[in-house]
Protein backbone atom coordinates (compact mmCIF):
# COMPACT_ATOMS: atom_id res chain seq x y z
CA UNK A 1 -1.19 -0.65 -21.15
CA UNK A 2 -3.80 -2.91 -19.94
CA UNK A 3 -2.97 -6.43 -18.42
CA UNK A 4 -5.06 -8.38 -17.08
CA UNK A 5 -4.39 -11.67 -14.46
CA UNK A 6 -5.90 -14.61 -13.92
CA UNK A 7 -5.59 -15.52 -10.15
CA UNK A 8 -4.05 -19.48 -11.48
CA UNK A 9 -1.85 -17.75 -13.53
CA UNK A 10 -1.00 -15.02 -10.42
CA UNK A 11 -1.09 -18.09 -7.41
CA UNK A 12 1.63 -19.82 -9.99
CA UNK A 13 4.27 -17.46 -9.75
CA UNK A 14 6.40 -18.23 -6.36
CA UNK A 15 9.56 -19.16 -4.89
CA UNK A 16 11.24 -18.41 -1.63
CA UNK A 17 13.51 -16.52 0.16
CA UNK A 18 14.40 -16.90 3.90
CA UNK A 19 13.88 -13.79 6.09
CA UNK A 20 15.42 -12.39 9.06
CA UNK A 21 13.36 -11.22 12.25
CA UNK A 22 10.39 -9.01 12.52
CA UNK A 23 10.73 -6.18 14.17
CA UNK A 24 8.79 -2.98 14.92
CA UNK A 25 9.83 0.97 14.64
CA UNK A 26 8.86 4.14 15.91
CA UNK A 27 10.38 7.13 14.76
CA UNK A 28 9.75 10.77 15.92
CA UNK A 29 8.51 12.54 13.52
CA UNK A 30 7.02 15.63 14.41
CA UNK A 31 6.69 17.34 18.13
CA UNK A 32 4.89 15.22 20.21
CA UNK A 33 4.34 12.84 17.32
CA UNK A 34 5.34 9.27 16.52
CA UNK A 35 5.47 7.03 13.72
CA UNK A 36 5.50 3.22 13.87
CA UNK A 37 6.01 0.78 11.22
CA UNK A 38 6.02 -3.17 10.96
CA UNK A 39 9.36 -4.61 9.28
CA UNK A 40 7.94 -7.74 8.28
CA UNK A 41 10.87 -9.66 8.04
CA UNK A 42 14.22 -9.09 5.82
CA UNK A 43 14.67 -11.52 3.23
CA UNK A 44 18.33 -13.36 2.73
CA UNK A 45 18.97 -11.35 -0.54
CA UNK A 46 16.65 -8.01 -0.30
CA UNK A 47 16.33 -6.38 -4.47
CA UNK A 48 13.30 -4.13 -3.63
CA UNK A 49 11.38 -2.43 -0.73
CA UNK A 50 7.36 -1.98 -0.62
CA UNK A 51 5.86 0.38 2.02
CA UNK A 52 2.68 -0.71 2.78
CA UNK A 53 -0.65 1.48 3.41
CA UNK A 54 -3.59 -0.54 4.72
CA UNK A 55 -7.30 0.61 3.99
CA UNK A 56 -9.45 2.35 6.07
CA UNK A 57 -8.04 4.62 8.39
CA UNK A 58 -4.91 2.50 8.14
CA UNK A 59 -4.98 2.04 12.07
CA UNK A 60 -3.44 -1.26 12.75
CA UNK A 61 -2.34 -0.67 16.30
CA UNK A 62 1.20 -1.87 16.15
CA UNK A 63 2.05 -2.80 19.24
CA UNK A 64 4.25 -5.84 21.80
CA UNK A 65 1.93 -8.22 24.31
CA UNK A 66 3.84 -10.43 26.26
CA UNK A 67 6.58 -9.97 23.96
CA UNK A 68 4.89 -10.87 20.54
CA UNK A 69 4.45 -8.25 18.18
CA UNK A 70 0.32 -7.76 17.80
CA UNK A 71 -1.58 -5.98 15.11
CA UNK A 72 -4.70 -6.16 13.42
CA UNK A 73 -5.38 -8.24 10.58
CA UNK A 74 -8.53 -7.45 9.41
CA UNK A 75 -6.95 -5.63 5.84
CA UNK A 76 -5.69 -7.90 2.59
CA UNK A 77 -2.55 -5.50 2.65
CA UNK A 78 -1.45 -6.69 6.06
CA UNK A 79 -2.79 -10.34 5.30
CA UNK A 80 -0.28 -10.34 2.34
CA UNK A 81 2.69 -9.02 3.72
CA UNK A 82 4.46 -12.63 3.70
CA UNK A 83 4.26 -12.55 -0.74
CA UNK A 84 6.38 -10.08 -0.38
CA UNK A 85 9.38 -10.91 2.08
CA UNK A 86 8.92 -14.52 0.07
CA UNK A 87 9.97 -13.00 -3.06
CA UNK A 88 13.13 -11.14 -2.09
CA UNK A 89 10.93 -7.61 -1.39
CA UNK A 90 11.27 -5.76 2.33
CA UNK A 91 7.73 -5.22 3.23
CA UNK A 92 7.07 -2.02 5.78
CA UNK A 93 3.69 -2.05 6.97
CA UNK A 94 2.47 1.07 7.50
CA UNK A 95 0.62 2.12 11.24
CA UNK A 96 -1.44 5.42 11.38
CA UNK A 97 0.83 7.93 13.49
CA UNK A 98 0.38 8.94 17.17
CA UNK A 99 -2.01 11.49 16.82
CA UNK A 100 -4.38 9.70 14.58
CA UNK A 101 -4.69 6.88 16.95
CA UNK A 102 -8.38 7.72 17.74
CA UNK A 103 -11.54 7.02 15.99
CA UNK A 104 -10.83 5.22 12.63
CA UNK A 105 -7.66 6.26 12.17
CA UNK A 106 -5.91 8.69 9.00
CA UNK A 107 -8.58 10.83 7.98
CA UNK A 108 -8.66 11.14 4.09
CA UNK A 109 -7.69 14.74 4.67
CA UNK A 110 -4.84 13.88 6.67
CA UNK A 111 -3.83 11.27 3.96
CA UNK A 112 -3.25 14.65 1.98
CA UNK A 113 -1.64 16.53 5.01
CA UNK A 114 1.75 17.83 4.79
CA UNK A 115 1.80 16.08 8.63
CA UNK A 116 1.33 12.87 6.59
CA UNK A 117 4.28 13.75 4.26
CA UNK A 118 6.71 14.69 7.18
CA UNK A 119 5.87 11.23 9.05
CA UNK A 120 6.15 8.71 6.02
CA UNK A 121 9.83 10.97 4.64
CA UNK A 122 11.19 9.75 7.90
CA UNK A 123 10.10 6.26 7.16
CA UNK A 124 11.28 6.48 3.87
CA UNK A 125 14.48 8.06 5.38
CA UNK A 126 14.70 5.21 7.95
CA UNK A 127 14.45 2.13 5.19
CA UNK A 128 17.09 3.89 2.93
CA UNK A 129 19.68 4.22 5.81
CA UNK A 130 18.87 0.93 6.27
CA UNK A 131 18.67 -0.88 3.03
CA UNK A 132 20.85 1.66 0.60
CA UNK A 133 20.73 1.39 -2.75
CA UNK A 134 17.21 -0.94 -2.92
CA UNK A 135 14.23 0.59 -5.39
CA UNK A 136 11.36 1.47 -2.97
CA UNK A 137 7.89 1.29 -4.13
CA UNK A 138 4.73 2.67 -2.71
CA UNK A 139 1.75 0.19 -1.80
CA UNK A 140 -1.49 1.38 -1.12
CA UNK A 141 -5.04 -0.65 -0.98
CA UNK A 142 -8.41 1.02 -0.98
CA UNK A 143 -8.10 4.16 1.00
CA UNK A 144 -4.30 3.36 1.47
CA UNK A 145 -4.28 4.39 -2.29
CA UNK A 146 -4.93 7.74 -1.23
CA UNK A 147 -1.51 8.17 0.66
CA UNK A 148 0.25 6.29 -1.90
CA UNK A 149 -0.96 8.08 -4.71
CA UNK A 150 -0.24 11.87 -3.07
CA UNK A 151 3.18 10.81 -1.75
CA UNK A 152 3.75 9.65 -4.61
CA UNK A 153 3.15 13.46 -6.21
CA UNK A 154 5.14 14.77 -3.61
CA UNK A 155 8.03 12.99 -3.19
CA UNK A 156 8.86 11.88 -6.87
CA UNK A 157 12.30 10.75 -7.37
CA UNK A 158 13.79 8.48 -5.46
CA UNK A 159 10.92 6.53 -5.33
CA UNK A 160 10.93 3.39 -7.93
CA UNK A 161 7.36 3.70 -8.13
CA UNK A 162 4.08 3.44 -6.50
CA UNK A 163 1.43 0.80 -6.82
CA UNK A 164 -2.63 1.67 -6.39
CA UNK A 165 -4.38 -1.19 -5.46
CA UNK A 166 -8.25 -1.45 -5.24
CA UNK A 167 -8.18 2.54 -5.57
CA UNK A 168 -10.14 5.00 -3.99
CA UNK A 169 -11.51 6.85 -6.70
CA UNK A 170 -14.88 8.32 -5.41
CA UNK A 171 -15.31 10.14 -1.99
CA UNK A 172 -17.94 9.01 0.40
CA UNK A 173 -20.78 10.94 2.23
CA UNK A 174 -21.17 12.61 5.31
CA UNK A 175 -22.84 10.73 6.91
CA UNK A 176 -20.69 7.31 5.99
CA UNK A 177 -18.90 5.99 9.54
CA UNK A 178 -15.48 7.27 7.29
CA UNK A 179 -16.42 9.90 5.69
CA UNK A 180 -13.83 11.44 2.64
CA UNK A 181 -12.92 12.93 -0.82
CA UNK A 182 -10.92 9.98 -2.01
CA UNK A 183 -9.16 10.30 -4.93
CA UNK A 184 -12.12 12.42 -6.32
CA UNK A 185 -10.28 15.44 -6.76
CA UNK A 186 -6.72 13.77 -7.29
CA UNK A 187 -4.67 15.24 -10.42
CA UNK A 188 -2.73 11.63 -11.73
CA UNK A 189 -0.74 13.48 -13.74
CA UNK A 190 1.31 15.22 -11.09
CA UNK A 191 2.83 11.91 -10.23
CA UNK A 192 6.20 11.59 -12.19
CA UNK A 193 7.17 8.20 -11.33
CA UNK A 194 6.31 5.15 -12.73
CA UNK A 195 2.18 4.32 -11.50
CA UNK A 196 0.21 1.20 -11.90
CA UNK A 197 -3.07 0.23 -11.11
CA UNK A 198 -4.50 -2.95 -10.18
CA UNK A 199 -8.16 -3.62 -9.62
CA UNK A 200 -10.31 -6.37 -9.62
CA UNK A 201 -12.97 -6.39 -12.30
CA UNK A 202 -16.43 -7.43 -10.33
CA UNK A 203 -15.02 -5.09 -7.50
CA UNK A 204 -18.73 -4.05 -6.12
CA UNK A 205 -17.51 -1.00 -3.35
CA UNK A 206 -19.37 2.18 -4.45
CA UNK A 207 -15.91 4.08 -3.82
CA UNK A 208 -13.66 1.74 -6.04
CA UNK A 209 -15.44 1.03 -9.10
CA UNK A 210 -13.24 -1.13 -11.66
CA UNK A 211 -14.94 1.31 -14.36
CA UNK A 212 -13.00 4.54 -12.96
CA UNK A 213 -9.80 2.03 -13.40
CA UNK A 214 -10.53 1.12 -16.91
CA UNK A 215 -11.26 5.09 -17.94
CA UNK A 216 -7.83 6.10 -16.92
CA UNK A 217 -5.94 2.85 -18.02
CA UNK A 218 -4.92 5.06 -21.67
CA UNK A 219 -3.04 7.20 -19.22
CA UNK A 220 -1.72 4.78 -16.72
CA UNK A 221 -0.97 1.24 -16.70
CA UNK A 222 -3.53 -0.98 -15.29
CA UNK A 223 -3.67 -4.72 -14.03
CA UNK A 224 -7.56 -6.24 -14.27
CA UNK A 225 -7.53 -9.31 -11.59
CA UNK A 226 -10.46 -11.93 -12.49
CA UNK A 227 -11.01 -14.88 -10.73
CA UNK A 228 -12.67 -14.72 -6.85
CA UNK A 229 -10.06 -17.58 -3.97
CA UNK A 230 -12.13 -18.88 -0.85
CA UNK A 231 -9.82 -17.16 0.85
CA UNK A 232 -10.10 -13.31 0.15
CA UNK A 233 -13.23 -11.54 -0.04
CA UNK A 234 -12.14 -7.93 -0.14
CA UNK A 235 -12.01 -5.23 -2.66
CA UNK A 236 -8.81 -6.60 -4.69
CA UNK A 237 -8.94 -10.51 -4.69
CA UNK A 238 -6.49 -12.80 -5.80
CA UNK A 239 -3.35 -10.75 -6.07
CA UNK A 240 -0.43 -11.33 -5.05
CA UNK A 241 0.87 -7.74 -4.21
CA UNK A 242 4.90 -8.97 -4.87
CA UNK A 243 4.45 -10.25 -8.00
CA UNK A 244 2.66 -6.81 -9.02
CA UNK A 245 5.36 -4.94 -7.47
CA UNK A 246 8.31 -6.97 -9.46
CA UNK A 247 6.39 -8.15 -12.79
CA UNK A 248 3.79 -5.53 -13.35
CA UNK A 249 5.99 -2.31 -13.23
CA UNK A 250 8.62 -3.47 -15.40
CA UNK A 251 5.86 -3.96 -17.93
CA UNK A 252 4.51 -0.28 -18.06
């Protein structure tokens, strides 16, 4: 099914619900080995959770300065975590773990790493003990899509779903500062739970062509964004990633 959104129509859609404190959580997850994530608020009446996977290496550096929580910013993912506590969805911002805290963060082949699959089961562990009973969706943006798409495979049921957005189809060169497979290689079809797509249509990376979006959207359900706000200039513009998460799956 193909759908496509016009940011008016998208920016439109909104109402509000009030959300309890922020907090931040480590977990052990494997010897030696930590895994942090950013509860970005709960809202009053919680129907969904959304763990989020930023682009990039996904290194955010989570961490408490003079007791305010810090992080970087620089990702739409992390930008738009607010849609998503504002529309009744727990948003869990995803940092890279411990060990991946050098350089540019989650490798692409780490992204695929059974290490990766041990660390985000205990955050997916953590937000069902904590919120039983709630549908939780994957997230990924750009190279997030990567971990979101194989855990995704892996795990299956319980997940609700899991939502690519701005998806790393092709790999990039050696000699790019992140080098990586992508999604090159990725089999779609080993993920049994509901999948959409959403990618914006003049998206101009090399790695996340809207083209490699539109060839798989028999298969999969897929969400074309047009329209270009002053304020977002990345990959996937315009999208609101709540209103994808609760409109755009029940339509598959």
């Amino acid at each position: 099914m193909k759908v496509t959104v016009r940011w008016l129509a998208v920016a439109g859609f909104s109402f509000v619900t009030l959300a309890h404190a922020q907090e931040i959580v480590t977990l052990s997850t494997r010897s030696g080995v930590t895994q942090s994530y950013f509860l970005a608020g709960v809202p009053k009446k919680p129907q969904a959770i959304a763990v989020l996977f930023p682009g990039s290496g996904g290194l955010i550096r989570l961490r408490t300065e003079n007791e305010q929580i810090k992080f970087g910013m620089g990702n739409f993912l992390v930008r738009s975590r607010s849609e998503f506590t504002k529309r009744g969805v727990v948003a869990a911002l995803i940092d890279a773990p411990l060990d991946q805290q050098s350089g540019w963060g989650m490798t692409d082949e780490f992204r695929f790493s059974e290490q990766h699959s041990t660390d985000i089961s205990a955050v997916v562990a953590d937000l069902n003990r904590r919120f039983p009973g709630l549908p939780l969706f994957l997230v990924g943006t750009s190279r997030g899509s990567i971990s979101a798409a194989v855990l995704a495979a892996r795990f299956g049921q319980p997940l609700a779903g899991s939502v690519l957005t701005s998806s790393m189809f092709r790999q990039t060169g050696r000699n790019s500062r992140e080098p990586g497979p992508g999604l090159s290689r990725f089999d779609f079809t080993t993920i049994k739970i509901p999948l959409l797509f959403v990618h914006h249509v003049s998206d101009q990376c090399e790695t996340t062509p809207y083209g490699d979006a539109q060839r798989i959207s028999d298969k999969h359900p897929l969400i074309s964004v047009l329209g270009r706000p002053a304020s977002e200039i990345g990959p996937l513009r315009g999208v609101q990633p709540a209103w994808l998460l609760r409109q755009g799956v029940r339509d598959r």
